[in-house]
Protein backbone atom coordinates (compact mmCIF):
# COMPACT_ATOMS: atom_id res chain seq x y z
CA UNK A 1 131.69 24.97 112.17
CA UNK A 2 128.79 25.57 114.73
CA UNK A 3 128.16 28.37 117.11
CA UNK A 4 128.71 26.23 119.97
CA UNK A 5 132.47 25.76 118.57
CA UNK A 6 132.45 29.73 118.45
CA UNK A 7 131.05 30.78 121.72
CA UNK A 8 133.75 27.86 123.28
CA UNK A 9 136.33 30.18 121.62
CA UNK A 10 134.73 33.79 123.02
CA UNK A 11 134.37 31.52 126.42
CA UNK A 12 138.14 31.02 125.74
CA UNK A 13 138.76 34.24 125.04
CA UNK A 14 137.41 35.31 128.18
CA UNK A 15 138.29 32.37 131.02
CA UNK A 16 141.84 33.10 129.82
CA UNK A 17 141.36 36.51 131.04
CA UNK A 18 139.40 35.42 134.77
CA UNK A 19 135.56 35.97 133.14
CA UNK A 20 136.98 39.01 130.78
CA UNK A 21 138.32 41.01 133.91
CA UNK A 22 141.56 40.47 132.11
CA UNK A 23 139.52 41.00 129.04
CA UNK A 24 142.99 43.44 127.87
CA UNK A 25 145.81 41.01 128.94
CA UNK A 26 145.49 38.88 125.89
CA UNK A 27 147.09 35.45 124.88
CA UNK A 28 148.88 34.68 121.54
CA UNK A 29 145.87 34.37 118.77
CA UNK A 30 146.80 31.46 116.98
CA UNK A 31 146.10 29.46 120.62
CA UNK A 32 143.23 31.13 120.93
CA UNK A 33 141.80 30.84 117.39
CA UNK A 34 143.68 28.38 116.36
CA UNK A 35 146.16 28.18 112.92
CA UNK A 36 144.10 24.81 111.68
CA UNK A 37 140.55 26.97 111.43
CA UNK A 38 140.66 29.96 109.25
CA UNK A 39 140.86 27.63 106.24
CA UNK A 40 137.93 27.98 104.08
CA UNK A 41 135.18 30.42 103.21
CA UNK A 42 132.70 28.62 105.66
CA UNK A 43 134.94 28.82 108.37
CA UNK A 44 134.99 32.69 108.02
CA UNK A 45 131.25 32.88 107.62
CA UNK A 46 130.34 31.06 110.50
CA UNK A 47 133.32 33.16 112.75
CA UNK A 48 131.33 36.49 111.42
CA UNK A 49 128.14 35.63 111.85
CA UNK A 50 129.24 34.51 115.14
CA UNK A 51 129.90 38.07 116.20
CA UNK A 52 126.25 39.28 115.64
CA UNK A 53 125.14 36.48 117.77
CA UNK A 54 127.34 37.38 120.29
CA UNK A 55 125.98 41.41 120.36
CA UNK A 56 122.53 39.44 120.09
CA UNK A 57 123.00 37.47 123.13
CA UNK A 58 123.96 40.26 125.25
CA UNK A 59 121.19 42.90 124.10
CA UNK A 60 118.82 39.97 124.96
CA UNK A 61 120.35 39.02 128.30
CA UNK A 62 117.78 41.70 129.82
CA UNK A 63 115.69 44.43 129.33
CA UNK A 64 118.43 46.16 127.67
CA UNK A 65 117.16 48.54 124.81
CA UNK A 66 113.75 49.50 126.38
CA UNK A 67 115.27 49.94 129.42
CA UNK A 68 118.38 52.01 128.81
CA UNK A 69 116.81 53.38 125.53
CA UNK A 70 113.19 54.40 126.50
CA UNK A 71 112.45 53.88 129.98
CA UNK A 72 114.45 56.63 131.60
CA UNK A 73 112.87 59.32 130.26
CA UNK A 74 110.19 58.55 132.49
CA UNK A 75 107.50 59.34 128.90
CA UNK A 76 106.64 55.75 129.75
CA UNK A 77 104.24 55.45 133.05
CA UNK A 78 103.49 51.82 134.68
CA UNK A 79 99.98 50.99 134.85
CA UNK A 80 98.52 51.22 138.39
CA UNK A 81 96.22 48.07 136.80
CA UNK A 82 98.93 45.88 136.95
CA UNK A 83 101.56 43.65 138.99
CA UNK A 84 102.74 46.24 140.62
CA UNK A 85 105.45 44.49 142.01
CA UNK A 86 106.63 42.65 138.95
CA UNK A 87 106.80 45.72 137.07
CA UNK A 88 107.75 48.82 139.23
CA UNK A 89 111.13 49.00 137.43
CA UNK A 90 109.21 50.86 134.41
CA UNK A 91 108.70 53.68 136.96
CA UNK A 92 112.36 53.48 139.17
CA UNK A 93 113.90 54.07 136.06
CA UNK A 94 111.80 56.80 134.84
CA UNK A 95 112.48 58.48 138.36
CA UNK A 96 116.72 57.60 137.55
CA UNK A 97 116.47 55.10 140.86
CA UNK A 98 118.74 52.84 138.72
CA UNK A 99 120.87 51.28 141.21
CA UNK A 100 117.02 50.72 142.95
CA UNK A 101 116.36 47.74 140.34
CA UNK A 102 119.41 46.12 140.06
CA UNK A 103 119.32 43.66 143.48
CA UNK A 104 119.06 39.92 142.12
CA UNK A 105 116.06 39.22 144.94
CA UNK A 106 113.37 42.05 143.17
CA UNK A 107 110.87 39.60 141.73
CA UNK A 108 111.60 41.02 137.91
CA UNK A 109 115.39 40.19 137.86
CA UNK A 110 114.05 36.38 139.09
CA UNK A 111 111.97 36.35 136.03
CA UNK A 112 114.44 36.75 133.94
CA UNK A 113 115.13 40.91 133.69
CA UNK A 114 118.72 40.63 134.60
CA UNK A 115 119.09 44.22 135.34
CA UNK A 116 122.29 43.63 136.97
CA UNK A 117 123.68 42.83 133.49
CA UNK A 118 123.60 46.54 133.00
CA UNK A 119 126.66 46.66 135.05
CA UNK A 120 128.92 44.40 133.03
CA UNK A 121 130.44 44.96 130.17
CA UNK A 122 132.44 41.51 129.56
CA UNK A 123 130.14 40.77 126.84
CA UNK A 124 130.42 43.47 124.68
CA UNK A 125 134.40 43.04 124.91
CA UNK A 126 133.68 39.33 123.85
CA UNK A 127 132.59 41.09 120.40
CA UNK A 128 135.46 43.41 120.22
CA UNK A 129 138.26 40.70 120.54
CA UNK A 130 136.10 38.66 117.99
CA UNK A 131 136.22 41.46 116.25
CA UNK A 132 139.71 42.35 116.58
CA UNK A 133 140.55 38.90 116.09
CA UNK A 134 139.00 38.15 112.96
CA UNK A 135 140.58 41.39 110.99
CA UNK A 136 143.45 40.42 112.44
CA UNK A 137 143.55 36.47 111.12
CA UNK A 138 141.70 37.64 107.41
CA UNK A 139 144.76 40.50 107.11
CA UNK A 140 147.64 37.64 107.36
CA UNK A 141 146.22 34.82 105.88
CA UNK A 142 145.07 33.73 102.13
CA UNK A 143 141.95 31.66 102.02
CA UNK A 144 141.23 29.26 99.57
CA UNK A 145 138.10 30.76 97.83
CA UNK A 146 137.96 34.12 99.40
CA UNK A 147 139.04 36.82 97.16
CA UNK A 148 140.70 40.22 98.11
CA UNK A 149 137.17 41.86 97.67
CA UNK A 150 135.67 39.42 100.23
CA UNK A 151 138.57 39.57 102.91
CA UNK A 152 137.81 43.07 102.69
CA UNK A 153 134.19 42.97 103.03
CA UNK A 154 134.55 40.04 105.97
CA UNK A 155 137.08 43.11 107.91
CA UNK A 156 134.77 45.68 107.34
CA UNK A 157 131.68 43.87 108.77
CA UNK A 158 133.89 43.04 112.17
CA UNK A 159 135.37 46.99 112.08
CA UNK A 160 131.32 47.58 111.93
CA UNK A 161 130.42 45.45 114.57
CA UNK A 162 132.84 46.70 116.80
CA UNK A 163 132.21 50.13 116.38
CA UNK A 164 128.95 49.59 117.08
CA UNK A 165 129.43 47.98 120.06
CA UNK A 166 131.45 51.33 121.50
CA UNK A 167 128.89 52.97 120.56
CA UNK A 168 126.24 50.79 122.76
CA UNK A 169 129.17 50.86 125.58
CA UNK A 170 129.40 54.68 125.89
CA UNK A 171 125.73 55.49 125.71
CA UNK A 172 125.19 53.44 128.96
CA UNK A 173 128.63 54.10 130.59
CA UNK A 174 130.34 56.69 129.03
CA UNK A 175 134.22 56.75 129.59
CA UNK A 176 135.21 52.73 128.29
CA UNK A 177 138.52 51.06 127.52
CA UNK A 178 139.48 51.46 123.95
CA UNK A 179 141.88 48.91 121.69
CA UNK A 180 141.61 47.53 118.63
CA UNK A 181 144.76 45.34 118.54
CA UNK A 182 144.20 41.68 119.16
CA UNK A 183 147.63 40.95 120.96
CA UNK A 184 146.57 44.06 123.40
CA UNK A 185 148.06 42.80 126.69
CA UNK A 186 148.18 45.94 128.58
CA UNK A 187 146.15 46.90 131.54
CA UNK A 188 143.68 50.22 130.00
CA UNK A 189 141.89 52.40 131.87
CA UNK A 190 138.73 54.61 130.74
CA UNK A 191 139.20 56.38 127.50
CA UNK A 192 136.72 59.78 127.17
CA UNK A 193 133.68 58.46 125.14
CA UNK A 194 133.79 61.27 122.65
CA UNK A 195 137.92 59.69 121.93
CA UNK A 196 136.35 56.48 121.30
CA UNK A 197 133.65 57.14 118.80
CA UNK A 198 136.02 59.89 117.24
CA UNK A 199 138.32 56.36 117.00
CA UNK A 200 135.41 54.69 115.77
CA UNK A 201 134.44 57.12 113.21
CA UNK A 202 138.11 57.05 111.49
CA UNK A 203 138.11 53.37 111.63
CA UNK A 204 134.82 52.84 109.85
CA UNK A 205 135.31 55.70 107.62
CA UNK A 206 137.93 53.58 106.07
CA UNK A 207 136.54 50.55 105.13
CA UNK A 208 132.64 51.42 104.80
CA UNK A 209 133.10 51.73 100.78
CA UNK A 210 134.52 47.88 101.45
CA UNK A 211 130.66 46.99 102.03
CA UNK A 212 128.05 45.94 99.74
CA UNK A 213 124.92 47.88 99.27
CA UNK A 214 122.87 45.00 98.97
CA UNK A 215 123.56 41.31 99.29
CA UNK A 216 122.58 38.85 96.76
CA UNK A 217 121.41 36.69 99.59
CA UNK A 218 117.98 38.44 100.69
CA UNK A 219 118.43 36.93 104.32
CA UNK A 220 120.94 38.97 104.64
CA UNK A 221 119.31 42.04 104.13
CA UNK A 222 119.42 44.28 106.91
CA UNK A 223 120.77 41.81 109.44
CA UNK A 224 124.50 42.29 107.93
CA UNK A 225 126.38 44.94 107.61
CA UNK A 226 125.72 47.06 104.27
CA UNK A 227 127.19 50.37 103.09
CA UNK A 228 123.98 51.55 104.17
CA UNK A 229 124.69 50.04 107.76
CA UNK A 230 127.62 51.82 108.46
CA UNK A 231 126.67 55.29 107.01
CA UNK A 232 123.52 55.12 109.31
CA UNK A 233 126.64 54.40 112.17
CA UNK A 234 128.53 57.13 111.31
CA UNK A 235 125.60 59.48 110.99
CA UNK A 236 124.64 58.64 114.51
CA UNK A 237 128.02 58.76 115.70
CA UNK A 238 128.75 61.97 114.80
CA UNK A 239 125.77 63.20 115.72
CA UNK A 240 126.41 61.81 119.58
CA UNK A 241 129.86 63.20 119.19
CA UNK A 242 128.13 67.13 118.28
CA UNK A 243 126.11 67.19 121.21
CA UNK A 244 129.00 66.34 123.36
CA UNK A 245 131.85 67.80 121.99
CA UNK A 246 130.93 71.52 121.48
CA UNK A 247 133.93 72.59 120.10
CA UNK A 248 134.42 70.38 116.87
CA UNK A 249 130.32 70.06 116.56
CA UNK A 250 130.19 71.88 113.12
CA UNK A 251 132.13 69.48 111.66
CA UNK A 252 130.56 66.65 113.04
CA UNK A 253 127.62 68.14 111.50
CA UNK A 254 129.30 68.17 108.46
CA UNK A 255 130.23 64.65 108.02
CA UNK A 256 126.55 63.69 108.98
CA UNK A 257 125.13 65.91 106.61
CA UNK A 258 127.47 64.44 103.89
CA UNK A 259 126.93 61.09 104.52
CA UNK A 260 122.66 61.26 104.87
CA UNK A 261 123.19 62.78 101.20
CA UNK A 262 125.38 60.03 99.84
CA UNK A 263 122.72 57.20 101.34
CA UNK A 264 119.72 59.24 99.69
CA UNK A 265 121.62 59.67 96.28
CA UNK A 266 122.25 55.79 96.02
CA UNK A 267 118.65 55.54 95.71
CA UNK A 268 119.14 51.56 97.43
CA UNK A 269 116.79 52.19 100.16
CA UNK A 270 113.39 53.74 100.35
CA UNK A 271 110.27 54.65 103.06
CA UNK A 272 107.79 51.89 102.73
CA UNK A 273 104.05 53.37 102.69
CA UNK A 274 103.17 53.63 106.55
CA UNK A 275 100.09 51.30 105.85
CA UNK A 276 103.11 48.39 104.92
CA UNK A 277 104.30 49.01 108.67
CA UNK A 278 104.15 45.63 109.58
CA UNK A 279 106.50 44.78 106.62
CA UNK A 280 108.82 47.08 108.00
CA UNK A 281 108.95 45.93 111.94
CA UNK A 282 109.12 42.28 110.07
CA UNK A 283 112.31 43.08 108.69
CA UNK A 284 114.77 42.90 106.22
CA UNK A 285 112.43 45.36 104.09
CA UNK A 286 113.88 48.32 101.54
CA UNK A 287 113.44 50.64 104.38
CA UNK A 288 116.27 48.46 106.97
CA UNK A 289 119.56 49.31 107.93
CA UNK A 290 120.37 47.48 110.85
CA UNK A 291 118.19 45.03 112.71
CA UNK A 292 118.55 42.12 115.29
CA UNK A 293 116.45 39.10 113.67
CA UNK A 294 113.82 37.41 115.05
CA UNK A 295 112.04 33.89 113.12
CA UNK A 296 109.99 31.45 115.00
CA UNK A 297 110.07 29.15 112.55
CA UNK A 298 113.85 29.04 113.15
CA UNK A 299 113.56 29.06 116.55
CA UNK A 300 115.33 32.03 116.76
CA UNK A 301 113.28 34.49 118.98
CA UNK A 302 114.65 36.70 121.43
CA UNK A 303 113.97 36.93 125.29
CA UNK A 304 110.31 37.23 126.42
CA UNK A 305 111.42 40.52 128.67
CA UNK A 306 114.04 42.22 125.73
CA UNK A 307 111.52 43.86 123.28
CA UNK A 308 109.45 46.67 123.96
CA UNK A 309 106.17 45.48 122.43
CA UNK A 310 106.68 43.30 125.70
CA UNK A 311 105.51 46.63 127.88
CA UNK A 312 102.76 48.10 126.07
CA UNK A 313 100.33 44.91 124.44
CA UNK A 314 97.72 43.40 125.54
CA UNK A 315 94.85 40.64 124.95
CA UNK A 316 93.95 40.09 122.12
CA UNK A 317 97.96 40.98 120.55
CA UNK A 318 99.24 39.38 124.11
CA UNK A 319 97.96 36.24 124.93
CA UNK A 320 96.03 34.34 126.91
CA UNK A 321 93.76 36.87 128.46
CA UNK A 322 95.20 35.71 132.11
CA UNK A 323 97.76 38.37 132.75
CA UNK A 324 97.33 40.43 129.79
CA UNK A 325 94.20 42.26 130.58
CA UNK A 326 95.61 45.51 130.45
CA UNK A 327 99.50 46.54 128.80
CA UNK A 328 102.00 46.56 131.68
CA UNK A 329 102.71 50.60 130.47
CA UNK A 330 101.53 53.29 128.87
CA UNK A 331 103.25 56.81 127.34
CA UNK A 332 101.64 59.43 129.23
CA UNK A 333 99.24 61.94 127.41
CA UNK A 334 100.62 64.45 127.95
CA UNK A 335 103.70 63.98 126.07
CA UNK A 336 101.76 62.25 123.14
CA UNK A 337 99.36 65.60 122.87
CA UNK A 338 102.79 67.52 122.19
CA UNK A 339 104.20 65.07 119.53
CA UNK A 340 100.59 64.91 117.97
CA UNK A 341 98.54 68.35 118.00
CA UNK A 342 95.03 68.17 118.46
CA UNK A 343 93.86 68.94 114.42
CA UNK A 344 97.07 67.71 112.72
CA UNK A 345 96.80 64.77 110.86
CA UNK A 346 99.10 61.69 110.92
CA UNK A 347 99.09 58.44 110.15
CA UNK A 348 101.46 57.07 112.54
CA UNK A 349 98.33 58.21 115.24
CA UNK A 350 96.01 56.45 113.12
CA UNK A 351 97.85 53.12 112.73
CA UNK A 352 100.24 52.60 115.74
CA UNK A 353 97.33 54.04 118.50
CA UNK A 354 94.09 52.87 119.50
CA UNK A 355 91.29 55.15 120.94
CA UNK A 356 92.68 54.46 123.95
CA UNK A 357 95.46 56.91 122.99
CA UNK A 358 95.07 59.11 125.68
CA UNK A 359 93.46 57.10 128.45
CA UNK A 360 96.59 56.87 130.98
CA UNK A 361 95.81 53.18 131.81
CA UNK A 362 96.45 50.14 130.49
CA UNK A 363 93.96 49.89 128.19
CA UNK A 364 96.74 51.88 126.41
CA UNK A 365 98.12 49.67 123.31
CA UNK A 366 100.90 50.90 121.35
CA UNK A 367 100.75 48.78 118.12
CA UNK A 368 103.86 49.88 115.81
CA UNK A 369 105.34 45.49 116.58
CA UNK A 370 102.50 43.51 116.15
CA UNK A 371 103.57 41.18 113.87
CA UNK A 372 101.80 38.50 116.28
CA UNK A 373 102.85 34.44 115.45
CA UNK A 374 101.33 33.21 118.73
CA UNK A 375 99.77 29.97 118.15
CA UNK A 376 96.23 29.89 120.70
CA UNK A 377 96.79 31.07 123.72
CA UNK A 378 100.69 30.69 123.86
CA UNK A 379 102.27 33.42 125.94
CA UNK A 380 104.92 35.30 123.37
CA UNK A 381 105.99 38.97 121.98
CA UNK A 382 105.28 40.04 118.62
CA UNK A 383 107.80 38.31 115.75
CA UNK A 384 109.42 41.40 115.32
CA UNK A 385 113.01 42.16 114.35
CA UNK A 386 114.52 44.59 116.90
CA UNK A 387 114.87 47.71 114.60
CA UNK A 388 118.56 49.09 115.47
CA UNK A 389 118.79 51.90 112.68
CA UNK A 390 116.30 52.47 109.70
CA UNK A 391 116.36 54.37 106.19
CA UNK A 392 113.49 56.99 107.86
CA UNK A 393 115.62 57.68 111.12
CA UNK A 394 119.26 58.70 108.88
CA UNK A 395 116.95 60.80 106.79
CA UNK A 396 115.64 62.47 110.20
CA UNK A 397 119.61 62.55 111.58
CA UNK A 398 120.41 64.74 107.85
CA UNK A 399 117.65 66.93 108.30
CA UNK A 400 119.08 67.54 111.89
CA UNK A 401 122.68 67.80 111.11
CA UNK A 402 121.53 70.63 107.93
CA UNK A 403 119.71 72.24 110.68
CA UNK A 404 122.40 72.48 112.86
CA UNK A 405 124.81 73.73 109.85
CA UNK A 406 121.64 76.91 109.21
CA UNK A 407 120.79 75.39 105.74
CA UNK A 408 117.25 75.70 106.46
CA UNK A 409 116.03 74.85 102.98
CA UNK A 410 117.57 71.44 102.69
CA UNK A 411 116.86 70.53 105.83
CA UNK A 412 112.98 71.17 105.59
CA UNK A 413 112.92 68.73 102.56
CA UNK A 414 114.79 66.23 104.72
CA UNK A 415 112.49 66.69 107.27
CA UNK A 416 109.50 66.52 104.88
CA UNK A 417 110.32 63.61 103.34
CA UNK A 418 109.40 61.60 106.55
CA UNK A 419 106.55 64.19 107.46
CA UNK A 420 105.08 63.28 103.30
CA UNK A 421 105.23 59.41 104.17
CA UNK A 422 103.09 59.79 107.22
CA UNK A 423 100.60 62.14 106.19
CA UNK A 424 101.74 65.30 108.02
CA UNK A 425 100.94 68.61 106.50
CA UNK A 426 104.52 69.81 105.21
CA UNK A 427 106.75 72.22 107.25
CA UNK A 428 107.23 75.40 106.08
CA UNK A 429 107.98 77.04 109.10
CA UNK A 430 110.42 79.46 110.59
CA UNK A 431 113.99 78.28 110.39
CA UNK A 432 116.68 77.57 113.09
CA UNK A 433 115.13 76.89 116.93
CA UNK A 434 111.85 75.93 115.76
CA UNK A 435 112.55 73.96 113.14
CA UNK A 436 115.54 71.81 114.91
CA UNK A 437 112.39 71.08 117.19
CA UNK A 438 110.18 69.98 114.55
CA UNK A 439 112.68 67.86 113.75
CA UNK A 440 113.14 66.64 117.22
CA UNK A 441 109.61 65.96 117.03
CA UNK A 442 109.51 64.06 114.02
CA UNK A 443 112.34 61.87 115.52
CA UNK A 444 110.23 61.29 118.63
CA UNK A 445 107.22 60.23 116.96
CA UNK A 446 108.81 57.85 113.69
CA UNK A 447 111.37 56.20 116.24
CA UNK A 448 109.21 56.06 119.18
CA UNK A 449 109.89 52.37 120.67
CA UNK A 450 112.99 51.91 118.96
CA UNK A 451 115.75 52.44 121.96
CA UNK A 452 116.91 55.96 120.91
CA UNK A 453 114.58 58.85 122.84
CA UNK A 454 116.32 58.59 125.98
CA UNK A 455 119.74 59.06 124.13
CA UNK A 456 118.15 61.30 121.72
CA UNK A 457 117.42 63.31 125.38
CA UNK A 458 121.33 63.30 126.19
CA UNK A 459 122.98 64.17 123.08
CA UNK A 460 120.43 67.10 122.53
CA UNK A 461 120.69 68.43 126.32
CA UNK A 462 117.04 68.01 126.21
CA UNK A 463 117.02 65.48 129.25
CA UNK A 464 117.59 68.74 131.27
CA UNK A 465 113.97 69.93 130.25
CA UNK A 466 110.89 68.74 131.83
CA UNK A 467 108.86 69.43 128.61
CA UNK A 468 110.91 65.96 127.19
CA UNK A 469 112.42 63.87 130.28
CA UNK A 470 109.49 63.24 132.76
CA UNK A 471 112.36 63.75 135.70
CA UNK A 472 114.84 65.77 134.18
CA UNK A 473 118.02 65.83 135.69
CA UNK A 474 119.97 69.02 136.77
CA UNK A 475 123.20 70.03 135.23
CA UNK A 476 125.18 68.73 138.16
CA UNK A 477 123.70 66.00 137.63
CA UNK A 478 124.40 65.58 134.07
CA UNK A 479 128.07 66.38 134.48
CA UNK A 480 128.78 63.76 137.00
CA UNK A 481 127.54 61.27 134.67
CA UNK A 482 123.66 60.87 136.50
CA UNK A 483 122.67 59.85 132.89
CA UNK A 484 125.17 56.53 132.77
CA UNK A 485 124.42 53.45 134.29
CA UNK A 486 126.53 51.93 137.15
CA UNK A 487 129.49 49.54 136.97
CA UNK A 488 129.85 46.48 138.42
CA UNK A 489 132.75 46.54 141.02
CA UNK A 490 133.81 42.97 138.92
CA UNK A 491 135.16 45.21 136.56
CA UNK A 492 138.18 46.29 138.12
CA UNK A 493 139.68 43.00 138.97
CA UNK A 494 142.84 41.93 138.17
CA UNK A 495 142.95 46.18 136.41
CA UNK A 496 143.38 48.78 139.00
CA UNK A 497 143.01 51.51 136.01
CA UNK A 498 139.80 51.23 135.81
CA UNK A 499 137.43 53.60 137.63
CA UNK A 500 133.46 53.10 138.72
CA UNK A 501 130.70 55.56 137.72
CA UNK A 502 131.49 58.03 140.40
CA UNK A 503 127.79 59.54 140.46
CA UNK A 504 126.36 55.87 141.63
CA UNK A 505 128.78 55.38 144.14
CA UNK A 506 126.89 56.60 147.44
């Protein structure tokens, strides 16, 4: 079956429920689905792979992980070289003027930016009744060629995929519905976030050990679901959970900790040498967990305004020279002098920066995704795969979680482990407050790009400090959610339970 056949059947899913805004009042599966598909092992392959391209298409539909994952910190400056008024959003959202970029007439959302997708969440509940759907069909059904082993692995990838699409939900809108039932045909309001991934946690918890490590296909590799996938997951969902729910942190803490040390033992993934970086950002290397694909020679590329190397290239890695004279932003020196001390080497500084490091302008370059196919002069983004979680980052989240828990020791040769990879002197510092910032640090500079500062800023409390947010926000402004994104008044049609982001209501 083709993906056209499957995105008629999430279109289905969703015009039966007015656009999703009945996304909860569901009809009966089998005339949805339908009884006469789930026959064979290709029809559940193409149904799962399905459900990536559906979390594809809507992380593509904008600007979505630079812009909720980086830009709000404000650590990334427009340059005054540029269009100014084509890309002023890179400085409204470092200033939180979110609701500021979202009118459909700014000149960036009619080239494509879409901002005002930020405010829907349709899509992402298009992936959890796939989701739900397909464990649902796999757990009452025998297959002709799929043996228990597989159904098991085929549930697991869709209790993945939805779990990580909570996870994307809450870290732009905190509070979401929550069901996992695919006859679900109540009305649901708002569930607290820290509920959900606590949900979310249990549920993949169960059926992670129903993964592979590896898959004897190679093009699978990092693009599907592996054990390795959903401990990263559950590593960075219980670390999102600690920072927010004070009370049970240790032993969120606890289960991180655990779980970085069961990924290192099983010795399946390793850091590539930094010099190899462009093997890495290509994808599907040793060191992948979790990536969104890319491959022109498939065609399959992603958006021209959805990656990050998109902000900060420019001639000769963005092409032609008309319109790419300078990069359209920069991270402001300041904040790079504090994540790389004058005198301390590092090879991240020497490969991913130019020596126009510092300059605060657009000859700033930030070369980490340069994997460049453009052909000439043609106008295109580096064929990179967008990086979602990586073997470096979970050893990063351990070192945290160890921190957190006072065990020093291990969590210094957690921490070191990255730090040896890229050069860095060792740390063999002081324990507790200085060391959870080194490792701060070391998270800022190895994921740097990668859609995780901002929300590395919230589940720390760090976005409250000017030293790391360039426009911190206040704690009143923190507690009424001034860190979410708004909701799209859609959303409550046809569900009176469900309630807007009170903060950007004004």
């Amino acid at each position: 079956m083709n993906r056209q056949f499957f995105c008629f059947v999430a279109l289905l899913l969703c015009t039966t429920l007015s656009g999703c805004k009945k996304f909860l009042n569901i009809k009966p599966l089998d005339r949805l689905a339908g009884n006469a598909f789930w026959q064979s092992r290709g029809d559940v392959e193409s149904y799962v792979s399905n459900i990536y391209g559906q979390f594809r298409d809507k992380i593509q539909s904008t600007s979505f992980i630079p812009g909720a994952g980086e830009l709000r910190s404000g650590m990334l400056k427009m340059s005054e070289n540029t269009n100014t008024s084509a890309r002023r959003y890179i400085d409204l959202l470092g200033q939180n003027l979110v609701k500021e970029v979202m009118p459909e007439g700014e000149v960036w959302n009619q080239w494509g930016f879409n901002f005002p997708s930020m405010t829907q969440w349709k899509e992402f509940y298009r992936v959890i009744q796939s989701a739900n759907v397909c464990v649902f069909e796999l757990g009452k059904r025998t297959i002709p060629g799929l043996s228990s082993s597989d159904v098991k692995r085929y549930q697991a990838e869709a209790v993945f995929m939805r779990c990580l699409t909570y996870l994307f939900m809450v870290r732009v809108w905190g509070d979401v519905p929550y069901y996992t039932d695919a006859y679900e045909n109540q009305a649901l309001g708002r569930e607290d976030m820290k509920k959900v991934i606590s949900n979310c946690i249990a549920d993949l918890a169960a059926v992670k050990d129903d993964l592979p490590w590896t898959y004897g296909d190679p093009a699978f590799r990092a693009v599907r679901a592996s054990r390795g996938s959903a401990i990263a997951l559950l590593m960075y969902m219980n670390l999102w959970n600690a920072g927010f729910d004070k009370a049970n942190k240790e032993a969120y803490y606890t289960h991180a900790a655990t779980l970085g040390k069961e990924l290192v033992e099983s010795g399946v993934h390793h850091l590539l040498p930094l010099k190899d970086f462009n093997i890495l950002f290509k994808g599907r290397s040793p060191e992948g967990l979790l990536e969104v694909a890319q491959s022109s020679n498939y065609g399959e590329t992603l958006s021209a305004v959805s990656p990050f190397s998109d902000l900060v290239l420019r001639y000769p890695n963005k092409r032609p020279l008309a319109g790419h004279e300078v990069s359209y932003g920069y991270f402001r020196a300041e904040f790079l002098r504090v994540l790389y001390p004058d005198g301390q080497s590092d090879l991240r500084k020497d490969y991913w920066f130019d020596q126009y490091m510092y300059s605060n302008s657009g000859m700033f370059q930030f070369l980490k995704f340069t994997n460049i196919y453009a052909i000439g002069e043609q106008d295109v983004n580096p064929d990179d795969n967008v990086i979602i979680f990586r073997y470096a980052g979970a050893i990063l989240w351990m070192a945290e979680a160890l921190a957190e828990l006072g065990k020093d020791g291990e969590a210094k040769t957690a921490l070191n482990m990255v730090r040896e990879r890229a050069g860095v002197q060792p740390y063999s510092g002081v324990g507790g407050p200085a060391l959870k910032e080194a490792i701060f640090i070391e998270e800022a500079k190895e994921l740097m790009g990668e859609g995780l500062y901002y929300y590395d800023l919230l589940r720390t409390g760090r976005v409250l400090d000017s030293k790391w947010c360039n426009k911190p926000l206040t704690p009143d402004q923190f507690n009424r959610g001034g860190w979410t994104w708004p909701l799209s008044p859609s959303v409550q049609n046809n569900n009176a339970k469900i309630k807007l982001n009170e903060y950007w209501i004004q």
